[in-house]
N, C-alpha and C. Protein backbone atom coordinates (compact mmCIF):
# COMPACT_ATOMS: atom_id res chain seq x y z
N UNK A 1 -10.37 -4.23 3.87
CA UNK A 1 -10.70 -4.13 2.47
C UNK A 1 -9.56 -4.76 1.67
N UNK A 2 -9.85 -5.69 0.73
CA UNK A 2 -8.89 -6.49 0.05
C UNK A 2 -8.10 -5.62 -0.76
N UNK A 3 -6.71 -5.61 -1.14
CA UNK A 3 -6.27 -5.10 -1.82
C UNK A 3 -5.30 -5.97 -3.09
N UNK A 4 -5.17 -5.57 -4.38
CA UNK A 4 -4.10 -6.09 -4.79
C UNK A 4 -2.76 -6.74 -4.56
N UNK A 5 -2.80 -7.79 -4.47
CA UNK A 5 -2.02 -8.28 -4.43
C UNK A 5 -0.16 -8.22 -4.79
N UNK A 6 0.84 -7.48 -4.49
CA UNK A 6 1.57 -7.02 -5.50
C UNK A 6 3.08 -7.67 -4.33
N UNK A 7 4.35 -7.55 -5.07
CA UNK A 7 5.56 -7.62 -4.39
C UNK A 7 5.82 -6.67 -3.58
N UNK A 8 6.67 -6.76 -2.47
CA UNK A 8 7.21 -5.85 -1.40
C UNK A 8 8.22 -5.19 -2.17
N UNK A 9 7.77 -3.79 -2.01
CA UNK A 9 9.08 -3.16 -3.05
C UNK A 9 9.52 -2.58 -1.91
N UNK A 10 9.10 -1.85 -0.47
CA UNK A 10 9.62 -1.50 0.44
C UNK A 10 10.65 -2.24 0.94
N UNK A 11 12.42 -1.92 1.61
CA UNK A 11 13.06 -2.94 1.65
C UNK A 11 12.88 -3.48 3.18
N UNK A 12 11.73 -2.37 4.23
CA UNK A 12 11.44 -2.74 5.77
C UNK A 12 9.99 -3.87 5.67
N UNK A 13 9.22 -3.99 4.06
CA UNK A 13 8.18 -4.82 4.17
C UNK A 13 8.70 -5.89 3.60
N UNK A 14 9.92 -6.11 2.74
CA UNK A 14 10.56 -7.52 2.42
C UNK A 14 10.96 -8.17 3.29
N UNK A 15 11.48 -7.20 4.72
CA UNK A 15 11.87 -7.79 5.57
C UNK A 15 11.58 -8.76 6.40
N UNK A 16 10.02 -7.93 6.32
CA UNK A 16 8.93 -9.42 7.60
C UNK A 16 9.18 -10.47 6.83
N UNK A 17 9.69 -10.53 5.13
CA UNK A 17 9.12 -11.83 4.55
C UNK A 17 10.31 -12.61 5.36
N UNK A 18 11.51 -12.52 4.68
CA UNK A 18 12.31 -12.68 5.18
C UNK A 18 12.78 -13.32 6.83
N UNK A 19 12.29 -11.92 7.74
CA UNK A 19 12.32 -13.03 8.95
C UNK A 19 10.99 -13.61 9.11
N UNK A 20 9.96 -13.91 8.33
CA UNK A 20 8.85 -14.78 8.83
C UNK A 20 8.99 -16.48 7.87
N UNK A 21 9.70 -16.50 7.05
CA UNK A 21 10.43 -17.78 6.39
C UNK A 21 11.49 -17.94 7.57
N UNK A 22 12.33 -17.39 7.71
CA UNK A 22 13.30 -18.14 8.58
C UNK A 22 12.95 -18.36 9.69
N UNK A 23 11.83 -17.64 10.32
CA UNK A 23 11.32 -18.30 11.76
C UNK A 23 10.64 -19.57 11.61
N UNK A 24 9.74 -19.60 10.29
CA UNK A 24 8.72 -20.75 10.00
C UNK A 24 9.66 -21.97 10.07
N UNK A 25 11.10 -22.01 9.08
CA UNK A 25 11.47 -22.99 9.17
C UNK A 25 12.16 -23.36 9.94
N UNK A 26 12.76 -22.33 10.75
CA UNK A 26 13.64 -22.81 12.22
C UNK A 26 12.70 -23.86 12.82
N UNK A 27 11.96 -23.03 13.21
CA UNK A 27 10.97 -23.53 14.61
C UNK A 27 9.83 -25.40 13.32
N UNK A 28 9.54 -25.10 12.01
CA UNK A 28 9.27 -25.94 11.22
C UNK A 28 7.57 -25.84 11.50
N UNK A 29 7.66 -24.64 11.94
CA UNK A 29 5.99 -24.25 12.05
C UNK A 29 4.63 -24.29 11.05
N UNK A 30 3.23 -24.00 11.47
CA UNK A 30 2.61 -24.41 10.26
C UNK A 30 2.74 -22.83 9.36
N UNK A 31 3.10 -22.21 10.21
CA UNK A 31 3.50 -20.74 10.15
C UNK A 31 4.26 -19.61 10.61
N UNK A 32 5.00 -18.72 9.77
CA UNK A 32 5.90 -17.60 10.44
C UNK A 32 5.08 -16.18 10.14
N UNK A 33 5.36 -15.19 10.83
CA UNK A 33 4.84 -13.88 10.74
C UNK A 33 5.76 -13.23 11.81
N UNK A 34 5.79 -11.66 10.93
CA UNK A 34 6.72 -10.82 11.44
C UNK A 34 5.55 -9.37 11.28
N UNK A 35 5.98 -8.60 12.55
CA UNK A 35 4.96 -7.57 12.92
C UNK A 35 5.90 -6.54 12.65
N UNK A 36 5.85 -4.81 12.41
CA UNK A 36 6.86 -3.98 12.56
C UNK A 36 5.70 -3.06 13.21
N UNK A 37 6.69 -2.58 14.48
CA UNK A 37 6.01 -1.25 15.59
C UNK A 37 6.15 -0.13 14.98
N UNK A 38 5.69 0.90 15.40
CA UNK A 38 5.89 2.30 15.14
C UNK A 38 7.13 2.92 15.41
N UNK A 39 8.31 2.31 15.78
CA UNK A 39 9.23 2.65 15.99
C UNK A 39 10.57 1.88 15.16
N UNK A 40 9.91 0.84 14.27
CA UNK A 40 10.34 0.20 13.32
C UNK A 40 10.68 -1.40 13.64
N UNK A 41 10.69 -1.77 15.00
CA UNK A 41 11.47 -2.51 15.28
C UNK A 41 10.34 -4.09 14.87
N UNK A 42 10.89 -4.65 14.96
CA UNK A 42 9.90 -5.93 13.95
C UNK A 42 10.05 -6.92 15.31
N UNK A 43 8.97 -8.28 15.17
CA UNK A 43 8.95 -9.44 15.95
C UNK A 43 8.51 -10.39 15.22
N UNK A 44 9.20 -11.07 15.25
CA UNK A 44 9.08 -12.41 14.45
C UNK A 44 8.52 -13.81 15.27
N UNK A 45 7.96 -14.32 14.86
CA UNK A 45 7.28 -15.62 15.46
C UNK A 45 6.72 -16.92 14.43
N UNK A 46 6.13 -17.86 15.43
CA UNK A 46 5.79 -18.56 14.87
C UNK A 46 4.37 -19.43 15.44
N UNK A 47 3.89 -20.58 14.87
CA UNK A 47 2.53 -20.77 15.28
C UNK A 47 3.02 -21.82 16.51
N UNK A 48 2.29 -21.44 17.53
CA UNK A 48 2.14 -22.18 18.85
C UNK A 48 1.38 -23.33 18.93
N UNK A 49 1.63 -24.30 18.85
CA UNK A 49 0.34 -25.69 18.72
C UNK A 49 0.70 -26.85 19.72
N UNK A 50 0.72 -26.58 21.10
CA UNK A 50 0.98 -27.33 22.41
C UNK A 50 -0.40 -27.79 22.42
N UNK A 51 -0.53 -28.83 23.00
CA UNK A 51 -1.65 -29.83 23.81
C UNK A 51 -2.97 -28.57 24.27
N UNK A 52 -2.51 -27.72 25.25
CA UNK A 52 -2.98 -27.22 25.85
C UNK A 52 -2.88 -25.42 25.43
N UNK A 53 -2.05 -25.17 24.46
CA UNK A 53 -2.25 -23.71 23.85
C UNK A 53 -1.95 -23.56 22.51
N UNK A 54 -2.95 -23.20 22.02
CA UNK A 54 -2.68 -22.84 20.22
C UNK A 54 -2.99 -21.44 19.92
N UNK A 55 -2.00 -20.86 19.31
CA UNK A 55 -1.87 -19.47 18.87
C UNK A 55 -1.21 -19.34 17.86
N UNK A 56 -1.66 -18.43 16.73
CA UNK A 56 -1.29 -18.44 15.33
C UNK A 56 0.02 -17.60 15.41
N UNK A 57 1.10 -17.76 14.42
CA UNK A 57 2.11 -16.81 14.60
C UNK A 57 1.85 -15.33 14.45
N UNK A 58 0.79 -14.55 14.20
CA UNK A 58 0.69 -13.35 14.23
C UNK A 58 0.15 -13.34 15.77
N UNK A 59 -0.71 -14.13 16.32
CA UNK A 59 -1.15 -13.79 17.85
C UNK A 59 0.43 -13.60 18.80
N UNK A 60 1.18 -14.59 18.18
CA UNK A 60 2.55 -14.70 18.91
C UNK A 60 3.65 -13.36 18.95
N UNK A 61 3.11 -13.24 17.42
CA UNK A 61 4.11 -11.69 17.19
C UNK A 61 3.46 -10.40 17.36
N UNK A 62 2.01 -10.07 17.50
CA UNK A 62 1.38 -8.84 18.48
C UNK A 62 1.50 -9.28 19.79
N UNK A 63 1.66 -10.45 20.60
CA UNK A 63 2.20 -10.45 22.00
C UNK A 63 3.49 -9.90 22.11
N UNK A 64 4.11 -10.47 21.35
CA UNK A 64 6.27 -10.35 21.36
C UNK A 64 5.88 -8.33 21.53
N UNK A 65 5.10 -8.01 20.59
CA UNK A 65 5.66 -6.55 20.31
C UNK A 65 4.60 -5.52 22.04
N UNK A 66 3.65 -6.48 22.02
CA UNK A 66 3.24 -6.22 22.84
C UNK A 66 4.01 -5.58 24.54
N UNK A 67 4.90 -7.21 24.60
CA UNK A 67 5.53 -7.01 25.74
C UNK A 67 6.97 -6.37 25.68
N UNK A 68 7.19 -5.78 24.21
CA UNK A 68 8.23 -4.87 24.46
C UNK A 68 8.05 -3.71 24.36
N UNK A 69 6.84 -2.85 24.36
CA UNK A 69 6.40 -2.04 25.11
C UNK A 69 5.51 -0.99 23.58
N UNK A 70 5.25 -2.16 23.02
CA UNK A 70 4.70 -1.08 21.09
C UNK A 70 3.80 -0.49 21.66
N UNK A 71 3.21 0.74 21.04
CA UNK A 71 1.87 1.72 21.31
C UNK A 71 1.46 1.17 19.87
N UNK A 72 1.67 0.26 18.54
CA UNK A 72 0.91 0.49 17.59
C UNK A 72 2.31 -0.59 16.49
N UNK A 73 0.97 -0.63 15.47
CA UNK A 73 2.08 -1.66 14.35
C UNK A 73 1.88 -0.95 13.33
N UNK A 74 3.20 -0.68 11.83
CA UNK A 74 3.32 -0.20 10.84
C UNK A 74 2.57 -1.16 10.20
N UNK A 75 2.80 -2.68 10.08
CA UNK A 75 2.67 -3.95 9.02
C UNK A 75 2.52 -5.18 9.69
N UNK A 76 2.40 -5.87 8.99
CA UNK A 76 2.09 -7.34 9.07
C UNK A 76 2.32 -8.34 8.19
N UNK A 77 2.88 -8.99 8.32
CA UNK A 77 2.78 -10.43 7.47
C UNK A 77 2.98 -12.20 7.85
N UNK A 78 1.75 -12.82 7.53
CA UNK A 78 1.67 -13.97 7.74
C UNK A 78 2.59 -14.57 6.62
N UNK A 79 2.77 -15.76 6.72
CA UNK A 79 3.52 -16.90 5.54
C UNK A 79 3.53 -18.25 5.97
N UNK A 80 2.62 -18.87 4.67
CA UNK A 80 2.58 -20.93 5.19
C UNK A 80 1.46 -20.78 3.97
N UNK A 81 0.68 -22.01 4.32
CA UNK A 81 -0.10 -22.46 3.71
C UNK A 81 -1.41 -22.02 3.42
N UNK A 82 -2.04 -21.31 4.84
CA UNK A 82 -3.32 -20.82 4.16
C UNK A 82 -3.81 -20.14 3.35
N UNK A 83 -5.02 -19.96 3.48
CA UNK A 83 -5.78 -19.43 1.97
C UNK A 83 -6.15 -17.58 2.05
N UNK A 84 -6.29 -17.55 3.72
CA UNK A 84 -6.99 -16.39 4.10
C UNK A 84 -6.40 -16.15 5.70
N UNK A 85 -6.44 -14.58 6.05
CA UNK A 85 -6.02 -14.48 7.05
C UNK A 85 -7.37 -14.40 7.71
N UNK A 86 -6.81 -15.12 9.35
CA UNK A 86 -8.36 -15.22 10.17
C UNK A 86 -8.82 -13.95 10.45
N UNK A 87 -9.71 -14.06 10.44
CA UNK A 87 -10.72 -12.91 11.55
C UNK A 87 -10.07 -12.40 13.10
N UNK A 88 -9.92 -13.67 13.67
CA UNK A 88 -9.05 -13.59 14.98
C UNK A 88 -8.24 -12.60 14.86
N UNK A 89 -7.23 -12.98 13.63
CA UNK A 89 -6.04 -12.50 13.68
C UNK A 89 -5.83 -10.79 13.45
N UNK A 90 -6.90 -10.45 12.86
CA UNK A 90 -7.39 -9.19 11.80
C UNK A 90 -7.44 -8.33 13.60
N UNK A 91 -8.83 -9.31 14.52
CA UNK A 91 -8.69 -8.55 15.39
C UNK A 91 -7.70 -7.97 16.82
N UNK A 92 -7.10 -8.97 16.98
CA UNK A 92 -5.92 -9.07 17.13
C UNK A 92 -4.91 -8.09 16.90
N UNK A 93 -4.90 -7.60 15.79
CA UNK A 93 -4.33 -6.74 15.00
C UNK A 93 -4.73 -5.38 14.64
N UNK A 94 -5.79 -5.29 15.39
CA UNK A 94 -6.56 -4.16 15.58
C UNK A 94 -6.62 -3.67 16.82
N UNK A 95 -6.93 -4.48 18.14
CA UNK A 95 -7.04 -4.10 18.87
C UNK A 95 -5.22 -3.61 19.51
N UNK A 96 -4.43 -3.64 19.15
CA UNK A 96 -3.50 -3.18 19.19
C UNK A 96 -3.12 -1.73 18.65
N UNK A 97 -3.50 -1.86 16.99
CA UNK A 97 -3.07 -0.52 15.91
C UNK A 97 -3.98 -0.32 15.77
N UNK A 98 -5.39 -0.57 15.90
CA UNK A 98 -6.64 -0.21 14.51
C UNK A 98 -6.77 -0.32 13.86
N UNK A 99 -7.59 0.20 13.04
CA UNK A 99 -7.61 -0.17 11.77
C UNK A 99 -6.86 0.63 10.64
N UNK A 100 -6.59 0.22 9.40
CA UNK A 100 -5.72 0.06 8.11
C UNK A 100 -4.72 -0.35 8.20
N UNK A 101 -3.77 -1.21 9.37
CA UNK A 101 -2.96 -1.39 9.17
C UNK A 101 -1.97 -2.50 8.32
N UNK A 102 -1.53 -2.50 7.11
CA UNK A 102 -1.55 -3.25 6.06
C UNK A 102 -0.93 -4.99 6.71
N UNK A 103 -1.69 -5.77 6.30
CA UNK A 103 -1.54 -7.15 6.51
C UNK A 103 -1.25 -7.93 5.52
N UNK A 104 -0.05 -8.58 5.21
CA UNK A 104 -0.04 -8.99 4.04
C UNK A 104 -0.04 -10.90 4.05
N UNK A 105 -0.71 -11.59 3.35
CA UNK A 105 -0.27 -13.06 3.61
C UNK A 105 0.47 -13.42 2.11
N UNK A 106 1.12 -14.20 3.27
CA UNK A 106 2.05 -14.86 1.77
C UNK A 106 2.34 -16.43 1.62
N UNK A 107 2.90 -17.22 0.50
CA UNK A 107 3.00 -18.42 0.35
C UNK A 107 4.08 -18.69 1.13
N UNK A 108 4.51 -19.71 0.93
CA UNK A 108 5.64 -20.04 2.05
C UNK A 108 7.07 -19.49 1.01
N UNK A 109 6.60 -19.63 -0.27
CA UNK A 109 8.58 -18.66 -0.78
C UNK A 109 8.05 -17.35 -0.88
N UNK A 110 7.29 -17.28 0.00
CA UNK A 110 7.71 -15.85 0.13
C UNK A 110 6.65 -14.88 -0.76
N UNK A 111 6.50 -15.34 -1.82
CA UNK A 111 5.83 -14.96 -2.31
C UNK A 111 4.27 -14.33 -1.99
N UNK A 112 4.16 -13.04 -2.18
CA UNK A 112 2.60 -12.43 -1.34
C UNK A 112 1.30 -12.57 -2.58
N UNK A 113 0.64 -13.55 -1.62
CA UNK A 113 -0.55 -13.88 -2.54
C UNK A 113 -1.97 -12.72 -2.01
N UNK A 114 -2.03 -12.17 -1.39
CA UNK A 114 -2.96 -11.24 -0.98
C UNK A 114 -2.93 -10.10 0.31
N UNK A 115 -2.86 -9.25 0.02
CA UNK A 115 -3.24 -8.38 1.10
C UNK A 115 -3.92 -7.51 1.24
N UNK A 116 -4.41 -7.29 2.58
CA UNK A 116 -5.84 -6.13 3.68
C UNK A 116 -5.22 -5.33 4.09
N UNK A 117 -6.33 -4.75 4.94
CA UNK A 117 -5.70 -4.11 6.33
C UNK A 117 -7.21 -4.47 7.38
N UNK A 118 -6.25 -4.13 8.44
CA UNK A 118 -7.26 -4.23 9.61
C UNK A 118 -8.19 -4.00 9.86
């Protein structure tokens, strides 16, 4: 369910912004996203686009949290260019936490142009 759009006033949800810009532009991806577990600890990634495997940086960062052993995610946030977060990604993001878990996408400064939940 769409929600208002508003700034991260939390200083653990500024954070994904934060490391999901500096992963985007390390790596110079079409995208960064940072996940936080139930235990707080965050994974940062970026979009995978090899010949032979493409995965969005949130698929990258519910794997990362995946294989360090999460039962579940607090948050989410994408950051780049698109307009809308995928479906994929929503489920993705579900089949991990379930549903409500807040997803936020944002422009590339950072700035959050819309957010759901799962």
């Amino acid at each position: 369910m769409p929600a208002d759009p508003a700034a991260l006033t939390d200083p653990d949800d500024a954070k994904l912004v934060t490391l999901a810009r500096s992963t985007r532009a390390r790596t110079r991806a079409e995208e960064g996203a940072c996940v936080r577990d139930l235990d707080g600890r965050t994974y940062a990634a970026a979009t995978v686009a090899l010949p032979t495997l493409r995965l969005s940086a949130i698929q990258v960062a519910v794997a990362m949290a995946v294989c360090s052993g999460a039962r579940g995610l607090e948050a989410v946030l994408v950051l780049g260019d698109r307009a809308t977060v995928e479906q994929a990604d929503l489920s993705v993001v579900r089949d991990l936490a379930g549903p409500g878990v807040p997803v936020h996408l944002a422009a590339p400064d950072g700035t959050v142009v819309a957010s759901l939940t799962s």
